[in-house]
C-alpha atoms as a PDB file:
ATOM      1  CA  UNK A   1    -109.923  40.388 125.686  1.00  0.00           C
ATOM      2  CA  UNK A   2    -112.286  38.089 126.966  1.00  0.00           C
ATOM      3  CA  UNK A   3    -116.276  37.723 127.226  1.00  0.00           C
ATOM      4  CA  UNK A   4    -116.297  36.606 130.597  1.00  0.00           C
ATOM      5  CA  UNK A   5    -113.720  36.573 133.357  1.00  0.00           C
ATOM      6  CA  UNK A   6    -115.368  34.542 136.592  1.00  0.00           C
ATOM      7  CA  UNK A   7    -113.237  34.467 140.181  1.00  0.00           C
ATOM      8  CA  UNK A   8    -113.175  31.387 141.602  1.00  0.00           C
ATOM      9  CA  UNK A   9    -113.727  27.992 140.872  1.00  0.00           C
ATOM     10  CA  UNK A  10    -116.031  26.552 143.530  1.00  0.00           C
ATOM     11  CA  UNK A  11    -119.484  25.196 142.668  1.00  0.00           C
ATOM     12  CA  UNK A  12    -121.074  28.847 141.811  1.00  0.00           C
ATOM     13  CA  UNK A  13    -117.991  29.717 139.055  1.00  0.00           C
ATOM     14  CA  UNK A  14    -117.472  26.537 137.348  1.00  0.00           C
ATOM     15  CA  UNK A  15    -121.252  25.900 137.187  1.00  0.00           C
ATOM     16  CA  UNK A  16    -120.894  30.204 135.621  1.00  0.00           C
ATOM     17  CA  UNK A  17    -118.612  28.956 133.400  1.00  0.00           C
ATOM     18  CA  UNK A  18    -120.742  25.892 131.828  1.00  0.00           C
ATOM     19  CA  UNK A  19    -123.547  28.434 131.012  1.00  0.00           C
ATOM     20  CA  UNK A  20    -121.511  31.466 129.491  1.00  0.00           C
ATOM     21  CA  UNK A  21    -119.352  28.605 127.915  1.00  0.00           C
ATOM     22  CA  UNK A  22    -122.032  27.005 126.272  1.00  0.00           C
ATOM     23  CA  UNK A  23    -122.831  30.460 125.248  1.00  0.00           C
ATOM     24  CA  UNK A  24    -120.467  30.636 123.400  1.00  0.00           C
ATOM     25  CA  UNK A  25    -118.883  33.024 125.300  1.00  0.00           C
ATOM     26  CA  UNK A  26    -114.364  33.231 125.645  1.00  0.00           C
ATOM     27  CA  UNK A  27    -114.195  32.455 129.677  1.00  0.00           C
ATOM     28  CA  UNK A  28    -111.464  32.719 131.251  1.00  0.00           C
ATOM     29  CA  UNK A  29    -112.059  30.872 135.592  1.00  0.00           C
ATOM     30  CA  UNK A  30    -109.241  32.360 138.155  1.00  0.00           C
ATOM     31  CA  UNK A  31    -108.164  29.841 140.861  1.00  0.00           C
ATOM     32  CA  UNK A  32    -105.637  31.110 143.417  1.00  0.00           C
ATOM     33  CA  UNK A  33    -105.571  27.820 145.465  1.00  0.00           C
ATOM     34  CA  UNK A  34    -107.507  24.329 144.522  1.00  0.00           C
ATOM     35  CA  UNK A  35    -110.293  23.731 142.202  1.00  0.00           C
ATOM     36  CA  UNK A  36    -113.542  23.214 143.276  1.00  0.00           C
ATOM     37  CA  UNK A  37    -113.129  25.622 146.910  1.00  0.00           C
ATOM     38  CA  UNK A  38    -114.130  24.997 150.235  1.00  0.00           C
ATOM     39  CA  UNK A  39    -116.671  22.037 148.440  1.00  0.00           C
ATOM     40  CA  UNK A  40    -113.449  19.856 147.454  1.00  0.00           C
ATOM     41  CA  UNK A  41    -112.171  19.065 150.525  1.00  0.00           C
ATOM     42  CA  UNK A  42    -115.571  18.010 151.623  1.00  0.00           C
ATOM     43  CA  UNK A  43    -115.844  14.364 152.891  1.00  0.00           C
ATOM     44  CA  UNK A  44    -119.337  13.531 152.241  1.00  0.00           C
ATOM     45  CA  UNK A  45    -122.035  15.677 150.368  1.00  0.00           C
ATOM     46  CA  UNK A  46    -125.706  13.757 151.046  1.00  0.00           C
ATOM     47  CA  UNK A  47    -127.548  17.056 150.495  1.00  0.00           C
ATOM     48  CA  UNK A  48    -126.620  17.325 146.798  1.00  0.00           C
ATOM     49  CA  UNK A  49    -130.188  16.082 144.428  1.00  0.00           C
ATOM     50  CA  UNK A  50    -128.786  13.522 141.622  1.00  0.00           C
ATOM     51  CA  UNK A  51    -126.592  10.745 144.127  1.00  0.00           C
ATOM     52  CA  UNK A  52    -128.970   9.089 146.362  1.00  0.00           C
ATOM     53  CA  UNK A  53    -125.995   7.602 148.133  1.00  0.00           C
ATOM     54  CA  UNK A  54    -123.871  10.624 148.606  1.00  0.00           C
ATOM     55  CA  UNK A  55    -120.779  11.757 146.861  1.00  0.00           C
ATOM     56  CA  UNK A  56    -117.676  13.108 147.617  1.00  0.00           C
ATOM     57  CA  UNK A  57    -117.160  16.534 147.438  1.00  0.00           C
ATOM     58  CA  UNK A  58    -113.925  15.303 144.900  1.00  0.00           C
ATOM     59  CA  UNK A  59    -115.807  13.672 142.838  1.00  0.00           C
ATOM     60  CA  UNK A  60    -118.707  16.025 142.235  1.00  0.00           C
ATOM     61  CA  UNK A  61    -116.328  18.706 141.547  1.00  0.00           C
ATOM     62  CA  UNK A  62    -114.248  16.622 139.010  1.00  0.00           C
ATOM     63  CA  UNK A  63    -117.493  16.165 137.743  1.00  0.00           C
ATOM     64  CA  UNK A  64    -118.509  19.674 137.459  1.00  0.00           C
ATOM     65  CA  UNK A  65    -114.958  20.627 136.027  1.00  0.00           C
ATOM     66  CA  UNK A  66    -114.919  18.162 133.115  1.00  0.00           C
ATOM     67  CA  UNK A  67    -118.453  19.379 132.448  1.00  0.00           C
ATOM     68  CA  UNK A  68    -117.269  22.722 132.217  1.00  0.00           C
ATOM     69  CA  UNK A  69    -114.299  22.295 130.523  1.00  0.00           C
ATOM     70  CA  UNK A  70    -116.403  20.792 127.452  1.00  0.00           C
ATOM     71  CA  UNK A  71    -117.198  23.890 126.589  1.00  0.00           C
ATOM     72  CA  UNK A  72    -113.600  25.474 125.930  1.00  0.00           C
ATOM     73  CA  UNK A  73    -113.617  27.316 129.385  1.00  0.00           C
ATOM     74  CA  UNK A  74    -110.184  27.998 130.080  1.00  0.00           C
ATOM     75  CA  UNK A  75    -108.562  27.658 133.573  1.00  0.00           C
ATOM     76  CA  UNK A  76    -106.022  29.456 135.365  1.00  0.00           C
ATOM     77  CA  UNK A  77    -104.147  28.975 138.609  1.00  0.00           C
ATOM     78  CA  UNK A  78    -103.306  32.795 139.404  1.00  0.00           C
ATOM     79  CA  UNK A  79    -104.567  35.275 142.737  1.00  0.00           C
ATOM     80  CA  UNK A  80    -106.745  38.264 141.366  1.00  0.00           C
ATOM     81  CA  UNK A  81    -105.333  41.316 143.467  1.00  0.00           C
ATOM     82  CA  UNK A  82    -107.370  43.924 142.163  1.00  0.00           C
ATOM     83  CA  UNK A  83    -110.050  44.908 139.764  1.00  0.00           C
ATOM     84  CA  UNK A  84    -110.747  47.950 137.563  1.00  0.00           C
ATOM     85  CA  UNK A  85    -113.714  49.062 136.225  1.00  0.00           C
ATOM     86  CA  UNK A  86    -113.085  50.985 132.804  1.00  0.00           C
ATOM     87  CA  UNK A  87    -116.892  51.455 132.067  1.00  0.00           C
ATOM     88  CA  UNK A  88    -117.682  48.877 129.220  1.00  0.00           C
ATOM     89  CA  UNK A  89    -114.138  46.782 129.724  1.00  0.00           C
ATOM     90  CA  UNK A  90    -113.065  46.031 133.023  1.00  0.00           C
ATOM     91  CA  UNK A  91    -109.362  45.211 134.306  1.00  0.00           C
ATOM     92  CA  UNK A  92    -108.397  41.773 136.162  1.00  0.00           C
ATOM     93  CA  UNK A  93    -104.948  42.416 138.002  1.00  0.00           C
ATOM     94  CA  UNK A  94    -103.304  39.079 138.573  1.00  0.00           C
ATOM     95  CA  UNK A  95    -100.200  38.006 140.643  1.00  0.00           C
ATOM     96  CA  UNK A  96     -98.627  37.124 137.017  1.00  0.00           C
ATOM     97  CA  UNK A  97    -100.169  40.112 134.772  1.00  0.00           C
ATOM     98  CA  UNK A  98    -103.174  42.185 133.657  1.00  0.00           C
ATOM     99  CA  UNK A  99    -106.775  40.588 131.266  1.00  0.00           C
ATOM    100  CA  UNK A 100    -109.606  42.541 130.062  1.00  0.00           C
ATOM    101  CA  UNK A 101    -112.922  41.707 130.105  1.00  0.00           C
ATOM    102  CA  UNK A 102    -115.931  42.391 129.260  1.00  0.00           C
ATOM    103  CA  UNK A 103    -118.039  41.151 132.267  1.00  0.00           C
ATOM    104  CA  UNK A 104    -116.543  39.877 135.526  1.00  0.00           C
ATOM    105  CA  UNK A 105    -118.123  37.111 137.447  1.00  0.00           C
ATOM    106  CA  UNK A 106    -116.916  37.414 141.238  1.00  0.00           C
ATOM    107  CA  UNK A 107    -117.094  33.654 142.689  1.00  0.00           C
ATOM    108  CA  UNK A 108    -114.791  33.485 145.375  1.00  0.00           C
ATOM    109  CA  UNK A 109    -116.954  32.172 148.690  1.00  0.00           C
ATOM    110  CA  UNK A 110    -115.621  32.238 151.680  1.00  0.00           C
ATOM    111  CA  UNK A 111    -112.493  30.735 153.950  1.00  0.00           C
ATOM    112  CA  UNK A 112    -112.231  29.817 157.709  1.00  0.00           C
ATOM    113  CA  UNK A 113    -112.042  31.978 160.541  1.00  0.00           C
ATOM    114  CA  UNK A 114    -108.732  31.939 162.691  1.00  0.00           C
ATOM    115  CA  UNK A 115    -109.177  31.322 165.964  1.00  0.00           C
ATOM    116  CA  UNK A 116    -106.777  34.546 166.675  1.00  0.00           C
ATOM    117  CA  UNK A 117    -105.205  33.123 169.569  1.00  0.00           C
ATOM    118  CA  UNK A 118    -101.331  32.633 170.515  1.00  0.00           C
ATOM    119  CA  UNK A 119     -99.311  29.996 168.881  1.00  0.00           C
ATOM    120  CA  UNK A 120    -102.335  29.326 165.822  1.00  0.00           C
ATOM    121  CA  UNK A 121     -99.818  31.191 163.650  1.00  0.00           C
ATOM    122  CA  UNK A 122     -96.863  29.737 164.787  1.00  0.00           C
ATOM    123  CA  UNK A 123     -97.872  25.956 164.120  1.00  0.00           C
ATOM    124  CA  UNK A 124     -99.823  26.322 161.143  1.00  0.00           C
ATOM    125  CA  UNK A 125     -99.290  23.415 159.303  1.00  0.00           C
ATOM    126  CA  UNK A 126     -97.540  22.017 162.505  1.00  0.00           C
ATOM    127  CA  UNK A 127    -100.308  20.598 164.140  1.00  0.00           C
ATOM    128  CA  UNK A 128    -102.975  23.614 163.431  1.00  0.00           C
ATOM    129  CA  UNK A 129    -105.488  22.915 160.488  1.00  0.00           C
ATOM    130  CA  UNK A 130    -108.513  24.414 159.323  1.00  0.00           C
ATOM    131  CA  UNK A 131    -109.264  20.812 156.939  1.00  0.00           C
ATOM    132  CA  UNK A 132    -109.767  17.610 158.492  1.00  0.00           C
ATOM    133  CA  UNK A 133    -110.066  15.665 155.235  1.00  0.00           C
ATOM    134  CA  UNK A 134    -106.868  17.661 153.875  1.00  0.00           C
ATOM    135  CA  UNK A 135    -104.779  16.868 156.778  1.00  0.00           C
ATOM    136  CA  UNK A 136    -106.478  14.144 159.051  1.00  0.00           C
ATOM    137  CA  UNK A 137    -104.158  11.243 157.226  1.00  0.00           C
ATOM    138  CA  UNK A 138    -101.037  13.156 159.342  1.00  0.00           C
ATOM    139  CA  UNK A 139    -102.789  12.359 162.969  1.00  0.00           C
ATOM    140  CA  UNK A 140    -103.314   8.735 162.467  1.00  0.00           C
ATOM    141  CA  UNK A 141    -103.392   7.024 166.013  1.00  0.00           C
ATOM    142  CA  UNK A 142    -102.490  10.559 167.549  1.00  0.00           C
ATOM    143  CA  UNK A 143    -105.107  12.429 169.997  1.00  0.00           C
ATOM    144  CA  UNK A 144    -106.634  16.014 168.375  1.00  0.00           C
ATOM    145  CA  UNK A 145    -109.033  18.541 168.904  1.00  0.00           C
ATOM    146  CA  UNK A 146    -111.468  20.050 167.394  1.00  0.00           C
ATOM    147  CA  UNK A 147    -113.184  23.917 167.656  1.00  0.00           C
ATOM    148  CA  UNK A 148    -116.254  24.908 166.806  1.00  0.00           C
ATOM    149  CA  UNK A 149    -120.253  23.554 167.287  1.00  0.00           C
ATOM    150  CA  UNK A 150    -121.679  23.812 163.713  1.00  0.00           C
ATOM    151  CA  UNK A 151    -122.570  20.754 160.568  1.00  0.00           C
ATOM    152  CA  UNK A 152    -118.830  21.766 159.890  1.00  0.00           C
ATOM    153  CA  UNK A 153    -117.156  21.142 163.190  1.00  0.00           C
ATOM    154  CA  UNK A 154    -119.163  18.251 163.853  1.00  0.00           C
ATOM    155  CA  UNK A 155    -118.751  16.548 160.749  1.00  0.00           C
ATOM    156  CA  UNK A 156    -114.485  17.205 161.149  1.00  0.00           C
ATOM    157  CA  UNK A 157    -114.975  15.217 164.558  1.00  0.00           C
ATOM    158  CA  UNK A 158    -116.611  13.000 163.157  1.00  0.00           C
ATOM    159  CA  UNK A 159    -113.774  12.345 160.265  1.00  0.00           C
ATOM    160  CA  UNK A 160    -111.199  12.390 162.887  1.00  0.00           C
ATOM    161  CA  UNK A 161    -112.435  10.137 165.128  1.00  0.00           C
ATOM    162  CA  UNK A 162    -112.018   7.099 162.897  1.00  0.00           C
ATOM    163  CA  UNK A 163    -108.374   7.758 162.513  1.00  0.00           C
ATOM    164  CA  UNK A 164    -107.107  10.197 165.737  1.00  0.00           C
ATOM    165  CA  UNK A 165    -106.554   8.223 168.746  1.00  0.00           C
ATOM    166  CA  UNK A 166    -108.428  10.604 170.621  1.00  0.00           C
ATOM    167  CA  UNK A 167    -110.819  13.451 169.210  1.00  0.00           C
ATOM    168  CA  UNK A 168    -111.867  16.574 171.781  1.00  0.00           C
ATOM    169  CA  UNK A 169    -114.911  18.907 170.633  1.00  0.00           C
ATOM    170  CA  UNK A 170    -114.548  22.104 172.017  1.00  0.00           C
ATOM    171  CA  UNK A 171    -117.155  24.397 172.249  1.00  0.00           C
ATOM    172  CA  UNK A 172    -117.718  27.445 173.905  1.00  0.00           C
ATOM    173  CA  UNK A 173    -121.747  26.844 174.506  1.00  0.00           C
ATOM    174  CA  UNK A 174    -123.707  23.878 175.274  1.00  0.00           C
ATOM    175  CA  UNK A 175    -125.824  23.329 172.275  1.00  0.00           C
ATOM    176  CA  UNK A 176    -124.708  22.882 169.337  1.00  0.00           C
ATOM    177  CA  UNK A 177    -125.666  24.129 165.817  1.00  0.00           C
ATOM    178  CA  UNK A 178    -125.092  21.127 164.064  1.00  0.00           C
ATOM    179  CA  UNK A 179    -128.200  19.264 162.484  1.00  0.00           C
ATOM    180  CA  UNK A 180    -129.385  16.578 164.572  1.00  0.00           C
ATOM    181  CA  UNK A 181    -128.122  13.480 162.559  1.00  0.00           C
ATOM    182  CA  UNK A 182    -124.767  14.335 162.346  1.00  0.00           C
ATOM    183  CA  UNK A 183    -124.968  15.312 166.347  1.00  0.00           C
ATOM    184  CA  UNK A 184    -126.654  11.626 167.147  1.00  0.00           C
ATOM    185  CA  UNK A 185    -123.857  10.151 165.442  1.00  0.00           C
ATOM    186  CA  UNK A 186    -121.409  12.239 167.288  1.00  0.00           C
ATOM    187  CA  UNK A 187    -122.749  11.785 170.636  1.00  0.00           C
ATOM    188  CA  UNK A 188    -122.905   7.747 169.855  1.00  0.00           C
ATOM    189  CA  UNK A 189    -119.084   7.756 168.875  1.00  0.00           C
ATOM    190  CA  UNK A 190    -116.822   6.433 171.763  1.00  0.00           C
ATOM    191  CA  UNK A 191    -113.507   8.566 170.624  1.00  0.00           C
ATOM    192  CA  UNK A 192    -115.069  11.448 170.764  1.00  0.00           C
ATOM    193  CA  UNK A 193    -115.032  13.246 173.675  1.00  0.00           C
ATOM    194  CA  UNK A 194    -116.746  16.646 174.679  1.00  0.00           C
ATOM    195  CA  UNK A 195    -115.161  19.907 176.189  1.00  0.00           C
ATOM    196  CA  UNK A 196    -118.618  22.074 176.321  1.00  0.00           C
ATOM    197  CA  UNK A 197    -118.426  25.394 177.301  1.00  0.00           C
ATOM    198  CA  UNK A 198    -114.206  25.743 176.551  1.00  0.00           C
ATOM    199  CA  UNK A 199    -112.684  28.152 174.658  1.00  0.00           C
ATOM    200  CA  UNK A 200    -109.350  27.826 173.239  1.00  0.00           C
ATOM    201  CA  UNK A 201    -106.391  30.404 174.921  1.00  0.00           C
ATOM    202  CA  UNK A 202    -103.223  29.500 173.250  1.00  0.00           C
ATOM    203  CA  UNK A 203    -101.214  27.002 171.341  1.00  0.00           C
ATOM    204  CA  UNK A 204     -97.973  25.277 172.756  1.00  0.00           C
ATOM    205  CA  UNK A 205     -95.335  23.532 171.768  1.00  0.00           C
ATOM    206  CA  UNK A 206     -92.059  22.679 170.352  1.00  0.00           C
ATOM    207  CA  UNK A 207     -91.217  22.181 166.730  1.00  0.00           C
ATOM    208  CA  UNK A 208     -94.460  21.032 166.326  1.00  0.00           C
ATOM    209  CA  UNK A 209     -97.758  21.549 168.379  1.00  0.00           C
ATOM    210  CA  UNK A 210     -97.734  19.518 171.679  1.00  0.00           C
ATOM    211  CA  UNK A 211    -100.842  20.917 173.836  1.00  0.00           C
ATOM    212  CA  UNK A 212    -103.881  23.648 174.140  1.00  0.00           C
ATOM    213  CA  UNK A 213    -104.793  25.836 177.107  1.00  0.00           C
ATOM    214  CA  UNK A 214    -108.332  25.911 177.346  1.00  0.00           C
ATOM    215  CA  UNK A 215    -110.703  28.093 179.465  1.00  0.00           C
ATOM    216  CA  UNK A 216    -113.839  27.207 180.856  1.00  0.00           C
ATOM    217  CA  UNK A 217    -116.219  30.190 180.294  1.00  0.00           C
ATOM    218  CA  UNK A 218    -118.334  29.944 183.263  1.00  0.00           C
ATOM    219  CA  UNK A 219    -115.297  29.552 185.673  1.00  0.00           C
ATOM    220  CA  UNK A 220    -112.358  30.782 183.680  1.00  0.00           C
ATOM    221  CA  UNK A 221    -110.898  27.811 184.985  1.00  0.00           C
ATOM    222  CA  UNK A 222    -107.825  27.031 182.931  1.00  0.00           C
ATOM    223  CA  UNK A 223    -107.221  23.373 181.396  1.00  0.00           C
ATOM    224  CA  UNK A 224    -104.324  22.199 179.321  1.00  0.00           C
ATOM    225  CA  UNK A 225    -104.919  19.515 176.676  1.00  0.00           C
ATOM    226  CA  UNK A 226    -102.350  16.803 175.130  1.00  0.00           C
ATOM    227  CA  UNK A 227    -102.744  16.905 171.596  1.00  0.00           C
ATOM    228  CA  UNK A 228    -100.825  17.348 168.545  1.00  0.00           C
ATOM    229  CA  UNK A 229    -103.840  18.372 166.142  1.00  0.00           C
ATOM    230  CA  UNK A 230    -105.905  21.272 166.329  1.00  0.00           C
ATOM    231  CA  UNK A 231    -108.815  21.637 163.577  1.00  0.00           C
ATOM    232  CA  UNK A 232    -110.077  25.018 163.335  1.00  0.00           C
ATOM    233  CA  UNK A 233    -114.165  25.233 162.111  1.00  0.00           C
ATOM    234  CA  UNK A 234    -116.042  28.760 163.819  1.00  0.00           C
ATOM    235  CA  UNK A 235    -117.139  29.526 161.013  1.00  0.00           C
ATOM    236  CA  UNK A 236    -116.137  31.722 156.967  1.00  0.00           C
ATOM    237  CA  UNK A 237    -114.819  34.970 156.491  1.00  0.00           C
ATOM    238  CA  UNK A 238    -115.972  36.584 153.139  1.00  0.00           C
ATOM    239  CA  UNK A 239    -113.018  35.913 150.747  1.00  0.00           C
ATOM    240  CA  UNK A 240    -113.526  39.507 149.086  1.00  0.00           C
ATOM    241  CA  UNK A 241    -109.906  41.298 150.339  1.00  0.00           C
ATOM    242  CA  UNK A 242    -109.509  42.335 146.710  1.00  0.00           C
ATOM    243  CA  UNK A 243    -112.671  44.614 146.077  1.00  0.00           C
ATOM    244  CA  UNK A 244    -111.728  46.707 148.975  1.00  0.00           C
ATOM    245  CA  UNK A 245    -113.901  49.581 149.175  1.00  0.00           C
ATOM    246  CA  UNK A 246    -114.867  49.060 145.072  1.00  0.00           C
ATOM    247  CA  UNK A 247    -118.754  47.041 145.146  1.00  0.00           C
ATOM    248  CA  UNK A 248    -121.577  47.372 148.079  1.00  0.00           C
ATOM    249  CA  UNK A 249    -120.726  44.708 150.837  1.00  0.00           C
ATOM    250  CA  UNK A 250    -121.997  44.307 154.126  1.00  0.00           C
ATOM    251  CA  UNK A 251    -119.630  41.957 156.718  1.00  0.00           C
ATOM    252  CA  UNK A 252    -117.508  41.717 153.633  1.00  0.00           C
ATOM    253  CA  UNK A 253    -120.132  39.804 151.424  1.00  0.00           C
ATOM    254  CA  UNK A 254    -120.784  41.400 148.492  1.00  0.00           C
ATOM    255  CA  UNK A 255    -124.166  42.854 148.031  1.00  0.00           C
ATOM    256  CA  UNK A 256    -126.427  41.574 144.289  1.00  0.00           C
ATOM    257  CA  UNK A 257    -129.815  42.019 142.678  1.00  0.00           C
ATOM    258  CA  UNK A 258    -132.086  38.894 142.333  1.00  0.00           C
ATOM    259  CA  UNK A 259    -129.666  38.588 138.876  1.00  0.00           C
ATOM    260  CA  UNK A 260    -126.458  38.950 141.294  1.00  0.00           C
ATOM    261  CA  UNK A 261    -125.490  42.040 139.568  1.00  0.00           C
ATOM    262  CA  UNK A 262    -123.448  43.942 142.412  1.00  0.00           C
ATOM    263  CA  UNK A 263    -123.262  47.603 142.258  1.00  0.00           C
ATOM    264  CA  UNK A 264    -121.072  48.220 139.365  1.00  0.00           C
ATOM    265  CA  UNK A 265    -122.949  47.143 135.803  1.00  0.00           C
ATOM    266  CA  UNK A 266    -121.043  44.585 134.457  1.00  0.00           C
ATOM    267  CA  UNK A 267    -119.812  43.096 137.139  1.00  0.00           C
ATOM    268  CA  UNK A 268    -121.480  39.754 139.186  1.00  0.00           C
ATOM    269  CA  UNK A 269    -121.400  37.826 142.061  1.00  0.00           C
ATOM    270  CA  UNK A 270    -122.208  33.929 142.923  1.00  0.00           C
ATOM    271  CA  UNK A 271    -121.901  31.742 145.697  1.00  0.00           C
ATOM    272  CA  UNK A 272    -120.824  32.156 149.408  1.00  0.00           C
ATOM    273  CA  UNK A 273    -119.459  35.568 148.239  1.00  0.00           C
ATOM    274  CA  UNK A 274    -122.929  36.784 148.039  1.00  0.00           C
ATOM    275  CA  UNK A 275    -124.614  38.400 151.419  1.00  0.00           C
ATOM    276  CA  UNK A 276    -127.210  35.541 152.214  1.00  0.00           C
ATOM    277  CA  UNK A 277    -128.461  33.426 154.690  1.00  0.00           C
ATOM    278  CA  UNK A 278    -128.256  30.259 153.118  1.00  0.00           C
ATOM    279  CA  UNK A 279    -124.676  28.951 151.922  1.00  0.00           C
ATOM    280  CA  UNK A 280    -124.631  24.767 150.503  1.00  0.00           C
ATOM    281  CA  UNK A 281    -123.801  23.656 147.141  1.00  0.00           C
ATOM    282  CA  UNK A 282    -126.940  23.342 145.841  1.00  0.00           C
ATOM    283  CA  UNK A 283    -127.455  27.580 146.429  1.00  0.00           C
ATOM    284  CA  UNK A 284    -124.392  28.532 145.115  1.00  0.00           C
ATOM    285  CA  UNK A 285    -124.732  25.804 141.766  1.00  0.00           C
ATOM    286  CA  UNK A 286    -128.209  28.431 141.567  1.00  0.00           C
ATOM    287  CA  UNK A 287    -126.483  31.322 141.916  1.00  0.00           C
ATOM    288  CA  UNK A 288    -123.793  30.372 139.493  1.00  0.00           C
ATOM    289  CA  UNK A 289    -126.678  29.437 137.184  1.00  0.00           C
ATOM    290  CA  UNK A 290    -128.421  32.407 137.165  1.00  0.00           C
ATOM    291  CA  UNK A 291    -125.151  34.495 136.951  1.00  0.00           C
ATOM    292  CA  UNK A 292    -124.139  32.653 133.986  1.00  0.00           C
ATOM    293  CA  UNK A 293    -127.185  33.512 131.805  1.00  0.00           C
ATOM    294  CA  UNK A 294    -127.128  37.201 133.107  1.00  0.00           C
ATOM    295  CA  UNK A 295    -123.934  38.069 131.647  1.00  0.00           C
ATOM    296  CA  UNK A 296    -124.642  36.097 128.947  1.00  0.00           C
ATOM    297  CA  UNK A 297    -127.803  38.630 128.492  1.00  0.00           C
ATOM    298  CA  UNK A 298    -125.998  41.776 129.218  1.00  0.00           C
ATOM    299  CA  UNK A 299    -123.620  40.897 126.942  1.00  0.00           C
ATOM    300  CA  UNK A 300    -126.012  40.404 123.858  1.00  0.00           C
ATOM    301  CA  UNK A 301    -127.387  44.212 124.910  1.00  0.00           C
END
């Protein structure tokens, strides 16, 4: 039986975990992919207070792990499936077995959006990526593209473009969501080239990915595109399949109080999982925060 059981180890459950740890609190943090979420694999984080310069989105999380792990959180690489709720104890179902808890943290942000389109399935991890800095290294001197027009999309491009031989931007509008630095930067960069108002149609190939077919939304005027990369960034998806119908969502984010209690007493949410408008590190460290010394007050009641 444990105190605390928190989903997810992005910024919002391992900073959780430092507060119920130093709680003194048994926590147990489920991971069902990489430490540290969809902030890990981030390039550059200049938005974070404390690094004047910047830091890698590695880095801070190591950071934030080792911090947490001072406190004798323990870590486990397994997929919650399913919870319970048994009134004061509530069951974690786990690809590998069952834990009991006595408060459940839900931390589990959010993932990319598929493009939904033919052959994105098909060459996954054959030229189709939703990470740049997970999988740019494989497209050195090689042309690739790029969807999407937000600070994520942008920044990918922007990655890319010192190691593609080529990097295309396709975007199905003109403007761009993007803040304005990253955008001057991008417009500035000579491998980068724009395909505005272009949405994406299929995927071809052979083994691996050879070409797009793009469509021009105004015309519907059909392009295809040599390239053997294709980075997927239109956005998240709440990563929530596993409460199904069980807590108060809306788009899939789960609903909270101002103390992120969700529906259910007993059972929290922090991070990108929540339903708000504003999703960066520095939120969902806040959220995680604030979680943390909830339980650690509903437990003590």
């Amino acid at each position: 039986m444990y105190d605390v059981i928190i989903i997810g180890s992005g910024p919002a459950g391992l900073t959780a975990g430092l507060y119920t740890g130093r709680a003194k609190l048994k926590t147990l943090i489920f991971e069902s992919a990489i430490i540290g979420g969809n902030a890990v694999i981030t390039d550059q984080i200049d938005n974070y207070p404390g690094f004047p310069f910047g830091i890698t989105g590695a880095d801070l999380i190591e950071n934030f792990r080792k911090q947490t792990e001072r406190f004798d959180v323990e870590f486990s690489m397994d997929e919650v499936i399913a919870i319970e709720d048994e009134g004061e104890h509530k069951k974690i179902i786990t690809d590998s077995g069952e834990y009991l808890a006595k408060a459940i943290i839900i931390a589990t942000g959010a993932k990319r959006k598929e493009l939904e389109v033919k052959g994105e399935k098909d060459f996954l991890g054959r030229g189709v990526s939703y990470c740049a800095t997970c999988d740019g290294a494989f497209f050195q001197n090689y042309p690739v593209a790029v969807v999407g027009g937000g600070d994520s999309a942008v920044k990918e491009a922007l990655y890319l473009a010192d190691i593609a031989s080529k990097v295309y931007l396709i975007h199905r509008r003109e403007q761009f969501r993007a803040n304005q630095t990253s955008l001057d930067k991008m417009f500035e960069h000579e491998n980068i080239e724009l395909k505005l108002n272009k949405v994406v149609r299929s995927i071809e190939g052979d083994s691996i990915m050879r070409r797009l077919v793009i469509e021009d939304t105004n015309t519907s005027e059909q392009e295809r595109l040599d390239v053997e990369g294709l980075f997927v960034s239109i956005g998240l998806v709440a990563n929530s399949f596993f409460i199904e119908d069980m807590l108060e969502t809306r788009e899939g984010y789960i609903l909270t109080d101002e103390n992120m209690q969700t529906s259910i007493q007993g059972i929290y949410a922090a991070g990108d999982i929540r339903y708000k408008t504003v999703k960066q590190v520095a939120t969902a460290v806040g959220d995680g925060a604030h979680a943390g010394m909830a339980v650690t007050e509903y437990l003590k009641e």
